[in-house]
Protein backbone atom coordinates (compact mmCIF):
# COMPACT_ATOMS: atom_id res chain seq x y z
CA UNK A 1 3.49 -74.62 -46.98
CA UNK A 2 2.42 -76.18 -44.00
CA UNK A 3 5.60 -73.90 -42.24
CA UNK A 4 4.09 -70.77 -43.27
CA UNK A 5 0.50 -72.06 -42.02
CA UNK A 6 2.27 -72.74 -39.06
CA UNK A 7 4.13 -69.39 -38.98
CA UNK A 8 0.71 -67.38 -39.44
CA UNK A 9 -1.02 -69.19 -36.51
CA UNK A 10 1.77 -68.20 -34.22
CA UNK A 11 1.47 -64.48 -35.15
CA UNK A 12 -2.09 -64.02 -34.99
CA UNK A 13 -2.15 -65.97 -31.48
CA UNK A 14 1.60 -63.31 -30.80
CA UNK A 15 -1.05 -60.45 -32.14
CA UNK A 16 -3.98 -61.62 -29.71
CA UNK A 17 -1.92 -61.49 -26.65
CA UNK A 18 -0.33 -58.12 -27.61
CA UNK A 19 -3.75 -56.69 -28.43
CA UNK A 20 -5.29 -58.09 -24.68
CA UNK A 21 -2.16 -56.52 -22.90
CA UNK A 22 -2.67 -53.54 -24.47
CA UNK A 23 -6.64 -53.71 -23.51
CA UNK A 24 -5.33 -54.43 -19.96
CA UNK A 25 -2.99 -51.62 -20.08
CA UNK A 26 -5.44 -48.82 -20.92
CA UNK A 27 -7.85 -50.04 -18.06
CA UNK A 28 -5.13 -49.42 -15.81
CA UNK A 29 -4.49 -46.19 -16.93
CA UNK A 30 -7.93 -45.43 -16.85
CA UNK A 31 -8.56 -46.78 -13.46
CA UNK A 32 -5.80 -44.82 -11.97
CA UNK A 33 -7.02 -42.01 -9.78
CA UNK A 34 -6.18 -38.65 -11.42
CA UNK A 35 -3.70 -36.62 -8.95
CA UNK A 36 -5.45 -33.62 -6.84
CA UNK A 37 -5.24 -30.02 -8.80
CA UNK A 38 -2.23 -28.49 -7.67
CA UNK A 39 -3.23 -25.55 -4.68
CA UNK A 40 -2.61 -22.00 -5.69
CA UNK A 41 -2.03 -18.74 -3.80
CA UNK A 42 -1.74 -15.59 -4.42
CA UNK A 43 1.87 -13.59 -4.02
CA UNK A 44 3.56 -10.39 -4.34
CA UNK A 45 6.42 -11.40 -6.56
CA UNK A 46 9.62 -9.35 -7.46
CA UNK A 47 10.29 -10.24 -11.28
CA UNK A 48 12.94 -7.91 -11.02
CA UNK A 49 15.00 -5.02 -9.06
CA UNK A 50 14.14 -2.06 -10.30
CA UNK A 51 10.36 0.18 -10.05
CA UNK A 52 6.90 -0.99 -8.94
CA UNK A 53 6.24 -2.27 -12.67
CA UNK A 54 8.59 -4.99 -11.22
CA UNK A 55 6.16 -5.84 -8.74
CA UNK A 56 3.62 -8.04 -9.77
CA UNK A 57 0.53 -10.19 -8.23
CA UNK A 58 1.22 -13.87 -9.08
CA UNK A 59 -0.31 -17.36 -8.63
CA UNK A 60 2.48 -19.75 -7.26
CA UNK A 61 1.63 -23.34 -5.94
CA UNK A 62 1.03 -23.61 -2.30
CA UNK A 63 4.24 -24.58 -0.40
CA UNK A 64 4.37 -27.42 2.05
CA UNK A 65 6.41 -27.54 5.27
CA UNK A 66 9.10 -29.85 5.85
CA UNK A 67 11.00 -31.06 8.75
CA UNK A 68 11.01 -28.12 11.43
CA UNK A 69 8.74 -25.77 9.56
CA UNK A 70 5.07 -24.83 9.91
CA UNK A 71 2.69 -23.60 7.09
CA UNK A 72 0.91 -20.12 7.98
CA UNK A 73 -2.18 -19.05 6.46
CA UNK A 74 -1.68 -15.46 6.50
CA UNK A 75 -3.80 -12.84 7.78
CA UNK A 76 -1.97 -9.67 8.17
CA UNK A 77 1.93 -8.71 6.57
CA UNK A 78 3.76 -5.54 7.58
CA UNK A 79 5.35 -3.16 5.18
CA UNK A 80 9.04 -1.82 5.86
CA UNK A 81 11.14 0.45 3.84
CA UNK A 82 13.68 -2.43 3.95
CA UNK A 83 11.28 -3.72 1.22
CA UNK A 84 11.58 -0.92 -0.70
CA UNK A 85 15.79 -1.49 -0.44
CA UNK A 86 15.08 -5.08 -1.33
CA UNK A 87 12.78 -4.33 -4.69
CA UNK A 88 15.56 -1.75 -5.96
CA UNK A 89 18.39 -4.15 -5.11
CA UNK A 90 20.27 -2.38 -2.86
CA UNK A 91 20.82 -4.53 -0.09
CA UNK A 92 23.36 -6.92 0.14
CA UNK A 93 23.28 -10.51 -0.82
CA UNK A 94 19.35 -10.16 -1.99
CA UNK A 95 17.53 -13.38 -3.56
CA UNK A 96 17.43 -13.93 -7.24
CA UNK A 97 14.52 -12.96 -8.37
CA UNK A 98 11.85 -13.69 -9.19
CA UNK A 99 11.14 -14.69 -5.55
CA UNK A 100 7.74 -13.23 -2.70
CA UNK A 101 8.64 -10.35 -1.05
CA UNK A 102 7.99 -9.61 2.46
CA UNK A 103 9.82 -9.72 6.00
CA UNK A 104 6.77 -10.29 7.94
CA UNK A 105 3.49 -11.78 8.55
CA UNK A 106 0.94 -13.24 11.19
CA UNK A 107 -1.70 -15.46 10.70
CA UNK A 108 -2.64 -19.16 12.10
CA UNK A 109 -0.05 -22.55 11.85
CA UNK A 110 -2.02 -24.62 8.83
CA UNK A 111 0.34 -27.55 9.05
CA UNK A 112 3.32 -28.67 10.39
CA UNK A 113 6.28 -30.26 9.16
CA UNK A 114 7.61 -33.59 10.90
CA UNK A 115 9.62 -33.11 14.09
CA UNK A 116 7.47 -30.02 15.43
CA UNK A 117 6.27 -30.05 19.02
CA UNK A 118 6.01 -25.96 19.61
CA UNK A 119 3.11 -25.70 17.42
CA UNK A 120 -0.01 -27.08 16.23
CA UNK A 121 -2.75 -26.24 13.40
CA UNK A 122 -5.09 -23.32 14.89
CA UNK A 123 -1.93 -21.82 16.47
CA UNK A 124 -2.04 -17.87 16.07
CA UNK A 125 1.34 -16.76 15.11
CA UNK A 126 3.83 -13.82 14.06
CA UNK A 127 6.93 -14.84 12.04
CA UNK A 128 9.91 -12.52 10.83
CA UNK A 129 10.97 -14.09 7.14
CA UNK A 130 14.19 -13.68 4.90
CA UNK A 131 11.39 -12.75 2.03
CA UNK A 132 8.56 -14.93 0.83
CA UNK A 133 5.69 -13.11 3.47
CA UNK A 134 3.91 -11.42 0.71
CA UNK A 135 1.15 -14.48 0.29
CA UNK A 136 -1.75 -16.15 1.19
CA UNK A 137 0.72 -18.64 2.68
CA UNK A 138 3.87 -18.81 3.91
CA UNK A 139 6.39 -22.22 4.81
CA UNK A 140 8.64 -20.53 7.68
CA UNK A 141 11.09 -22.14 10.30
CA UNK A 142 9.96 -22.64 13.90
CA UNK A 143 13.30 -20.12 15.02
CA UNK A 144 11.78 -17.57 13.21
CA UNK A 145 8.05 -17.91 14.49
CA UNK A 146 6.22 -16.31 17.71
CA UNK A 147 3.14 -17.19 19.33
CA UNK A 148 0.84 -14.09 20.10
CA UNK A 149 -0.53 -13.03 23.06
CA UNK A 150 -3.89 -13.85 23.89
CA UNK A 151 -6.23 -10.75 22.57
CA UNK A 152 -3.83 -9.41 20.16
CA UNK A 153 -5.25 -8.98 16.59
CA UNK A 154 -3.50 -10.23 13.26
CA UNK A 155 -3.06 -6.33 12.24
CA UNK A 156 -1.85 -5.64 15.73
CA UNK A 157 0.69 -8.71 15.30
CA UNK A 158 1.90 -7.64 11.93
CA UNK A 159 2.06 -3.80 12.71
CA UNK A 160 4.24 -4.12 15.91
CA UNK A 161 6.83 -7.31 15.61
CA UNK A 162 9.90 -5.77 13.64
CA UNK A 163 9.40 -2.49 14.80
CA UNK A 164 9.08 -2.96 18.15
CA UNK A 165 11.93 -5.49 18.36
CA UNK A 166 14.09 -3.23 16.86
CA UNK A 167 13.36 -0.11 18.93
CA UNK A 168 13.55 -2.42 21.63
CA UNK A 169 16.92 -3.91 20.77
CA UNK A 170 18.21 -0.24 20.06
CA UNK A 171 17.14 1.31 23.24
CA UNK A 172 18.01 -0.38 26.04
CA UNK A 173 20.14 -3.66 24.59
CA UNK A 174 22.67 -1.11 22.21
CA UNK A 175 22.04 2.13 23.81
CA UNK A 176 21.24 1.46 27.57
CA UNK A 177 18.16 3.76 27.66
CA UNK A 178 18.03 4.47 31.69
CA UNK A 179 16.19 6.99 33.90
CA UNK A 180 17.03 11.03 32.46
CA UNK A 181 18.54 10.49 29.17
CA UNK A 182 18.02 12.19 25.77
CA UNK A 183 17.03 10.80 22.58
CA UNK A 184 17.16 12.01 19.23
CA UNK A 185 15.57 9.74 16.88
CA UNK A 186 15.02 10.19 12.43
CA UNK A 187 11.65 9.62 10.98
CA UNK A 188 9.54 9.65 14.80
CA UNK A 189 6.39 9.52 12.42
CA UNK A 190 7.36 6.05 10.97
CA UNK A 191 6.89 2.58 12.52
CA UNK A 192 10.15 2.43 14.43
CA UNK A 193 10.24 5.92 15.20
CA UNK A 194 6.36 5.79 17.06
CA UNK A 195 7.65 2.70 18.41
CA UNK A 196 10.38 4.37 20.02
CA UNK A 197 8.49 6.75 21.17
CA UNK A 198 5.87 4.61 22.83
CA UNK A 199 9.15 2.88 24.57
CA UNK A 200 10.73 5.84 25.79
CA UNK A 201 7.82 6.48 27.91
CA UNK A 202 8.30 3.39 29.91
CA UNK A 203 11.24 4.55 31.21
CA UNK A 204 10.78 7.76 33.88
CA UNK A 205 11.89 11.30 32.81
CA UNK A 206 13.34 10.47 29.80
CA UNK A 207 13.48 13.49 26.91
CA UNK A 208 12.72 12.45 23.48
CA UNK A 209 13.58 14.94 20.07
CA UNK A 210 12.19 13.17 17.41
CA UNK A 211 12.85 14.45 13.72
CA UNK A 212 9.58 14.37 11.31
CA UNK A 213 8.53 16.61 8.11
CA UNK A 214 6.37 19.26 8.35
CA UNK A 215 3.24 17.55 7.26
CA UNK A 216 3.06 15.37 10.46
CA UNK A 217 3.96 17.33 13.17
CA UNK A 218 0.34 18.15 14.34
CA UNK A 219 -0.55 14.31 14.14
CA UNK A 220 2.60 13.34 16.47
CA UNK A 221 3.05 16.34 18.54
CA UNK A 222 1.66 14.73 21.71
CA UNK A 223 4.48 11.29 21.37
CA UNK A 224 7.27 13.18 22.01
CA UNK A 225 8.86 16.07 24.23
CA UNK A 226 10.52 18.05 21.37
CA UNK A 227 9.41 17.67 17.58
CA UNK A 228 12.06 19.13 15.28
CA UNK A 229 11.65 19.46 11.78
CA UNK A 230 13.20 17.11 9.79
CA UNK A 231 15.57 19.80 7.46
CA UNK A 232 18.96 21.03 6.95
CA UNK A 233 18.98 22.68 10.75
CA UNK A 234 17.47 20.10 12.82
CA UNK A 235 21.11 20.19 14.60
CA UNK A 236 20.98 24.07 15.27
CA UNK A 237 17.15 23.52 16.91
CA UNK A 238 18.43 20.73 19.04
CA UNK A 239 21.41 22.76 20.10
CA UNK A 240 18.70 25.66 20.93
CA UNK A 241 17.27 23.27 23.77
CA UNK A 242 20.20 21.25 24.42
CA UNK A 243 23.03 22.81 24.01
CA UNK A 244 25.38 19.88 25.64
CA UNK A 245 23.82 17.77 23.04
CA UNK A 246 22.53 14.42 23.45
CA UNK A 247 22.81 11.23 25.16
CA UNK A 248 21.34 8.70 22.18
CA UNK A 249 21.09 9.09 18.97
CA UNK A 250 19.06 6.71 17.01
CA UNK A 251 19.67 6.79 13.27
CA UNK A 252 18.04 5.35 10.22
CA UNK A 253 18.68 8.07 7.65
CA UNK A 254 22.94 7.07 7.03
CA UNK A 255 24.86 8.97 4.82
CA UNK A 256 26.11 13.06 6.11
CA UNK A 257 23.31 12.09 8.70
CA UNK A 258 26.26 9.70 10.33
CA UNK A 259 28.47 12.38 10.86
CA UNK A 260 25.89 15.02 12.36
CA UNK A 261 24.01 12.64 14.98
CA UNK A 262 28.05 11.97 16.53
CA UNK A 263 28.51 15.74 16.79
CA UNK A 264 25.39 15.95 19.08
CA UNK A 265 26.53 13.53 21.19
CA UNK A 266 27.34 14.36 25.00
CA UNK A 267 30.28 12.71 26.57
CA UNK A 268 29.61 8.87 27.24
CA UNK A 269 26.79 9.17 24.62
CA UNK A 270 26.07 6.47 22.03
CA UNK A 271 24.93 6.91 18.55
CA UNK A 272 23.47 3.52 16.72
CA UNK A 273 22.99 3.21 13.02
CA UNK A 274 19.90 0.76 12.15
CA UNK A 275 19.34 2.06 8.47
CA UNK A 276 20.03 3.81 5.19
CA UNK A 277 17.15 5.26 3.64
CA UNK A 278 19.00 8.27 2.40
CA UNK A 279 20.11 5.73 -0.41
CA UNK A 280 16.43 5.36 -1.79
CA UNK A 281 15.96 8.59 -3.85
CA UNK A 282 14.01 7.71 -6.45
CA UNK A 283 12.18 4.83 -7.55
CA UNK A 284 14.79 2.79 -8.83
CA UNK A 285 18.66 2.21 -7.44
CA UNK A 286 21.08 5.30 -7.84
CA UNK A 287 24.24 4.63 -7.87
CA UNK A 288 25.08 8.06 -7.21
CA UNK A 289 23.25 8.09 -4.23
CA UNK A 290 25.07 4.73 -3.16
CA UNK A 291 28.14 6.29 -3.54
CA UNK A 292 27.00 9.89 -2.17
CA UNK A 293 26.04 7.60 0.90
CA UNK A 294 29.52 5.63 1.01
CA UNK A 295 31.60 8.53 0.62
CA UNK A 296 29.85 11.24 3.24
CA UNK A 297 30.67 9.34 5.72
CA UNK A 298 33.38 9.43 7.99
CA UNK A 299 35.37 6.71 9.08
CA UNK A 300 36.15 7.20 12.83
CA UNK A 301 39.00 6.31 14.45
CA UNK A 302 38.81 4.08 17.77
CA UNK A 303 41.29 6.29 19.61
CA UNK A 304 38.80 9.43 18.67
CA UNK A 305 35.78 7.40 20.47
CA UNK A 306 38.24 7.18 23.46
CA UNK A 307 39.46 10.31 23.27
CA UNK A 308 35.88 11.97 23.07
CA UNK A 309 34.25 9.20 25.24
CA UNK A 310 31.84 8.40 22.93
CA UNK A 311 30.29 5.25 21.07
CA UNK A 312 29.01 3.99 17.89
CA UNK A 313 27.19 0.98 17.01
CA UNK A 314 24.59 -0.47 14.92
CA UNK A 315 21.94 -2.74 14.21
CA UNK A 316 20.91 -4.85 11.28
CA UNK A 317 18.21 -6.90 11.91
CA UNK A 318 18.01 -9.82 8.85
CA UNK A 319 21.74 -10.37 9.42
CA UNK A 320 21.24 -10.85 13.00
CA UNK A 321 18.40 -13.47 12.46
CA UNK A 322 19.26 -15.06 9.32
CA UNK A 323 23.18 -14.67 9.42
CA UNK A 324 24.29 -14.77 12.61
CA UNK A 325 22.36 -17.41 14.28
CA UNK A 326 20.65 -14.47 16.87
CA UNK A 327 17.46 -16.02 16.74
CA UNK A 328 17.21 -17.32 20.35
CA UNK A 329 17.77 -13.51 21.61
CA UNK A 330 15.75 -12.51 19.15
CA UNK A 331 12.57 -14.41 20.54
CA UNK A 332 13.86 -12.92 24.11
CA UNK A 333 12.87 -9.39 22.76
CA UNK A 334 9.83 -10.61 21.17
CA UNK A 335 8.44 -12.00 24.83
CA UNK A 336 9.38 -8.93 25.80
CA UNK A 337 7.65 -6.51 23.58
CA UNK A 338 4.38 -8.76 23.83
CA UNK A 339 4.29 -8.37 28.02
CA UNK A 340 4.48 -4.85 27.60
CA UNK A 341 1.63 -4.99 25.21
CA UNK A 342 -0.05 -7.53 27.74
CA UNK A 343 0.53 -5.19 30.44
CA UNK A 344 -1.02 -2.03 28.62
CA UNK A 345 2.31 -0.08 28.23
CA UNK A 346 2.84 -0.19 24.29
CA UNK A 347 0.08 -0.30 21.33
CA UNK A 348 0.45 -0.48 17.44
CA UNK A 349 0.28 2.34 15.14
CA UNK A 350 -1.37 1.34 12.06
CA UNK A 351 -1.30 3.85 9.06
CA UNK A 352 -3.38 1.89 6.44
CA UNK A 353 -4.59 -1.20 5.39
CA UNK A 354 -3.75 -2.23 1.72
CA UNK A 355 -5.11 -5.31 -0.44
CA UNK A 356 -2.29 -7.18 -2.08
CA UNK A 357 -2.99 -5.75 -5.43
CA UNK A 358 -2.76 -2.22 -3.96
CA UNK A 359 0.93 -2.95 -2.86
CA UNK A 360 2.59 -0.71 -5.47
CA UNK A 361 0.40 2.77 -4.23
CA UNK A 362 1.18 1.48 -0.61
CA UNK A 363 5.11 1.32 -1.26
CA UNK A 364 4.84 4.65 -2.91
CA UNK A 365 3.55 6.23 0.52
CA UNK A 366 6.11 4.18 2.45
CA UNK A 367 8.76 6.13 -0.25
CA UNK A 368 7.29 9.76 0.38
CA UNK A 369 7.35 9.36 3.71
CA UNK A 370 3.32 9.89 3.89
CA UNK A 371 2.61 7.68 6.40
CA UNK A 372 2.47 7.76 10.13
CA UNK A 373 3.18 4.47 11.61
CA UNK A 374 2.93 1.20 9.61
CA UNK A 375 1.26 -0.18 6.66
CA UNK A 376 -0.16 -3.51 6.51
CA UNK A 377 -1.55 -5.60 3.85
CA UNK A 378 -4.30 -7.64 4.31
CA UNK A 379 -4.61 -10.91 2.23
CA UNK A 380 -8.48 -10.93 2.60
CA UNK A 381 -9.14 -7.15 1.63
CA UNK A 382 -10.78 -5.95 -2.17
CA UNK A 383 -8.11 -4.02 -4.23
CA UNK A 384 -9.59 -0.41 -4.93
CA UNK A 385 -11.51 -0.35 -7.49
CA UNK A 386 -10.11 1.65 -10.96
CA UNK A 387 -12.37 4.88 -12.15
CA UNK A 388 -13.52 3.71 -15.18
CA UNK A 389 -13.94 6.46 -17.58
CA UNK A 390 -17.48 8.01 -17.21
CA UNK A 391 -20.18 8.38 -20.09
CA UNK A 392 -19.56 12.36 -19.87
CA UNK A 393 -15.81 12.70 -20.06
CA UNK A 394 -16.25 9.86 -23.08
CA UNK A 395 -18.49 11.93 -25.15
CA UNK A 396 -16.49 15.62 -23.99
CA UNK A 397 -13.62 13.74 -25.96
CA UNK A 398 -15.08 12.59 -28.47
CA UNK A 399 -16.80 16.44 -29.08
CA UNK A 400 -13.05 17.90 -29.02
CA UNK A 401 -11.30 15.07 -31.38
CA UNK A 402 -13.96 16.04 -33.84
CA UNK A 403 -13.53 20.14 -32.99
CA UNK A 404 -9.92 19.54 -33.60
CA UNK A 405 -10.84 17.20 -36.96
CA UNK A 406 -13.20 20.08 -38.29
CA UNK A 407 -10.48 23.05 -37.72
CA UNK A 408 -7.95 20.98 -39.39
CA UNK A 409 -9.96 20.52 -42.25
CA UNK A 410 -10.78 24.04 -42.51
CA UNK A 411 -7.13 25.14 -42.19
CA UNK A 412 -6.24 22.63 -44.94
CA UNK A 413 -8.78 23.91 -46.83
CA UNK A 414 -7.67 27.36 -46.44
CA UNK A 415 -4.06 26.94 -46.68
CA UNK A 416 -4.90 24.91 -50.08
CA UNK A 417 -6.96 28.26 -51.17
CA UNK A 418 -4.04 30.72 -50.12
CA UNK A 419 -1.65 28.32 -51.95
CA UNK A 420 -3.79 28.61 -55.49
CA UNK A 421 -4.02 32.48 -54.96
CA UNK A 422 -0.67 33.03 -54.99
CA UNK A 423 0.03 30.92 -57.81
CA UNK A 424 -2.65 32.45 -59.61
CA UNK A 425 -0.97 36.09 -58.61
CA UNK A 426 2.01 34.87 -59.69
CA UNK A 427 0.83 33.70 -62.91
CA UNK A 428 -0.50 37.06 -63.55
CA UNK A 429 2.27 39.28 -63.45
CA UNK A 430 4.26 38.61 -66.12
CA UNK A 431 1.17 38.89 -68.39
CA UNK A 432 1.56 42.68 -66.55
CA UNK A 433 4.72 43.14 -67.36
CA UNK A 434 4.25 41.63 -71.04
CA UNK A 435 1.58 44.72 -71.69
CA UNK A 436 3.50 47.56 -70.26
């Protein structure tokens, strides 16, 4: 007895001590400071390859920049038809999705990760991106990051970077652009294409045909010498002014477009390949396009080049930078291209401004070829508003759907009155015949 007495008294004191720990226990917890709300921006995410209903407006937690990397807080992307590659999946080696589009952006350094001495928060910046520009912010590699010239807006940052790197690059690094040449170039009304323009103009007595539809011709007439209309003959109307041909061609259509920009070459002349846009038909991959693409081009032989004197290359920008380690000449252009802007020689060509939820009508311009230099989005800007449907148009509806309920009524009604006469006629002539 006196055991068990013993036995309780040791498991109510066991009890006490449990019950104080646990006491203890939930003070702690509730003494613990709650952990900040996680920052969100807003993104253009790719939830899959395919049409602009893959193309959604997202919130994804704010990224933070690790060791060599600076956070941007964007002000300004660029649009590029390489995006439009990238949503359908046509590219090579793309991200899984879903991942932040975009190759571009400019805005100011937020943060920095450890190890960064280039940079500092309030820094204005550029940056070229393998994807994820498409936000509010944006965790990017110092090699892949620019400091802008003094003076030089966030649009003006955004609109000129990749195309006026590439032009650059394509010019006078590939093509050796010097004093008296001739230049054919696809798509003059486009970012590259005005950019190349602009360019060709530094350069003294140089003769520029540039290739553009219709629609845009009186808009771009005054950027270059000869505007040719981008159809099946563009070849004959260059061979109507030059008949020798040309000395560059500049190509970003691909395809049977290969094979007709090296028959206008002159002798020593170069043509340089920098895109494929005549794989984007529609608004999702073709494979027959793809293929259409692959197989309309020739394949050239080296000993025809020396035979002929001619040369071919090309230029593919993300696999320079992000493949092939080519970021230090890279940045060489980029100093370039902002001295000439510093020095008054070469401006940007801005199209349109877009809010991020107006991407998807933006990349449908971009598609039909509608615009005339390039397209930005602007992080800060309202989306469009949507009509709503007005008070009239509600009630013209409404005034038809019940027009259309009335006369179906009234044929019911009448077909169900035609139906009973004809039984009734039918019901009558045997009694007819019966009398006869």
């Amino acid at each position: 007895m006196a055991d068990t007495t013993a036995t309780t008294a040791v498991n109510a004191t066991e009890n006490k001590s449990e019950n104080k720990n646990d006491v203890e226990k939930s003070a702690e917890k509730v003494e613990e400071p709650a952990s900040p709300p996680v920052k969100e921006m807003r993104a253009i995410v790719l939830t899959g390859f395919g049409g602009l209903k893959s193309v959604k407006i997202l919130k994804k937690p704010e990224p933070s920049p690790s060791e060599g990397e600076v956070l941007i807080r964007v002000k300004a992307c660029g649009l590029n038809f390489l995006d439009l590659m990238v949503r359908q999946g046509v590219i090579d080696s793309p991200p899984k999705t879903p991942f932040i589009l975009g190759f571009e952006c400019a805005g100011e350094v937020e943060s920095v990760g450890s190890n960064v001495t280039t940079y500092k928060p309030g820094d204005k910046v550029v940056a070229l991106t393998d994807a994820r520009a498409w936000a509010e912010a944006v965790i990017v590699s110092t090699k892949y990051v620019y400091k802008m010239p003094v003076g030089m807006s966030f649009l003006d940052a955004a609109a000129m970077t990749m195309n006026f790197v590439v032009a650059y690059i394509l010019l006078f690094d590939i093509a050796g652009l010097q004093k008296g040449k001739s230049v054919l170039v696809h798509s003059v009304g486009g970012g590259v294409g005005q950019a190349v323009a602009q360019l060709c103009k530094t350069v003294e007595d140089v003769t520029l045909f540039g290739a553009a539809s219709q629609s845009k011709h009186d808009a771009i007439k005054d950027t270059v010498t000869h505007l040719i209309d981008r159809g099946p003959d563009y070849i004959q109307e260059v061979r109507k002014i030059a008949p020798d041909g040309v000395d560059i061609v500049l190509d970003c259509l691909g395809g049977e477009d290969c094979n007709r920009g090296y028959t206008l070459l002159k002798p020593m002349g170069k043509y340089v390949l920098y895109g494929s846009s005549n794989i984007v038909t529609g608004e999702t991959k073709s494979i027959f396009s793809l293929a259409k693409t692959w197989w309309q081009v020739d394949k050239v032989n080296p000993l025809k080049l020396y035979d002929e004197n001619k040369a071919i290359g090309g230029l593919h920008l993300r696999h320079l930078l992000f493949q092939q380690n080519g970021h230090d000449y890279v940045r060489s252009v980029v100093e370039k291209v902002f001295k000439l802007w510093q020095e008054g020689k070469i401006k940007s060509v801005v199209d349109s401004t877009w809010a991020l939820e107006d991407v998807g009508e933006a990349m449908q311009k971009l598609h039909d070829h509608k615009n005339i230099g390039k397209l930005v989005l602007d992080p800060s800007l309202e989306p469009k508003p949507k009509p709503p449907p007005t008070k009239g148009n509600k009630e013209s509806k409404d005034k038809e759907n019940k027009e259309k309920s009335v006369d179906s009524k009234a044929a019911s009604i009448e077909s169900a009155d035609g139906d009973q006469e004809a039984k009734d006629g039918e019901a009558d002539k045997p009694q007819q015949s019966e009398a006869q």
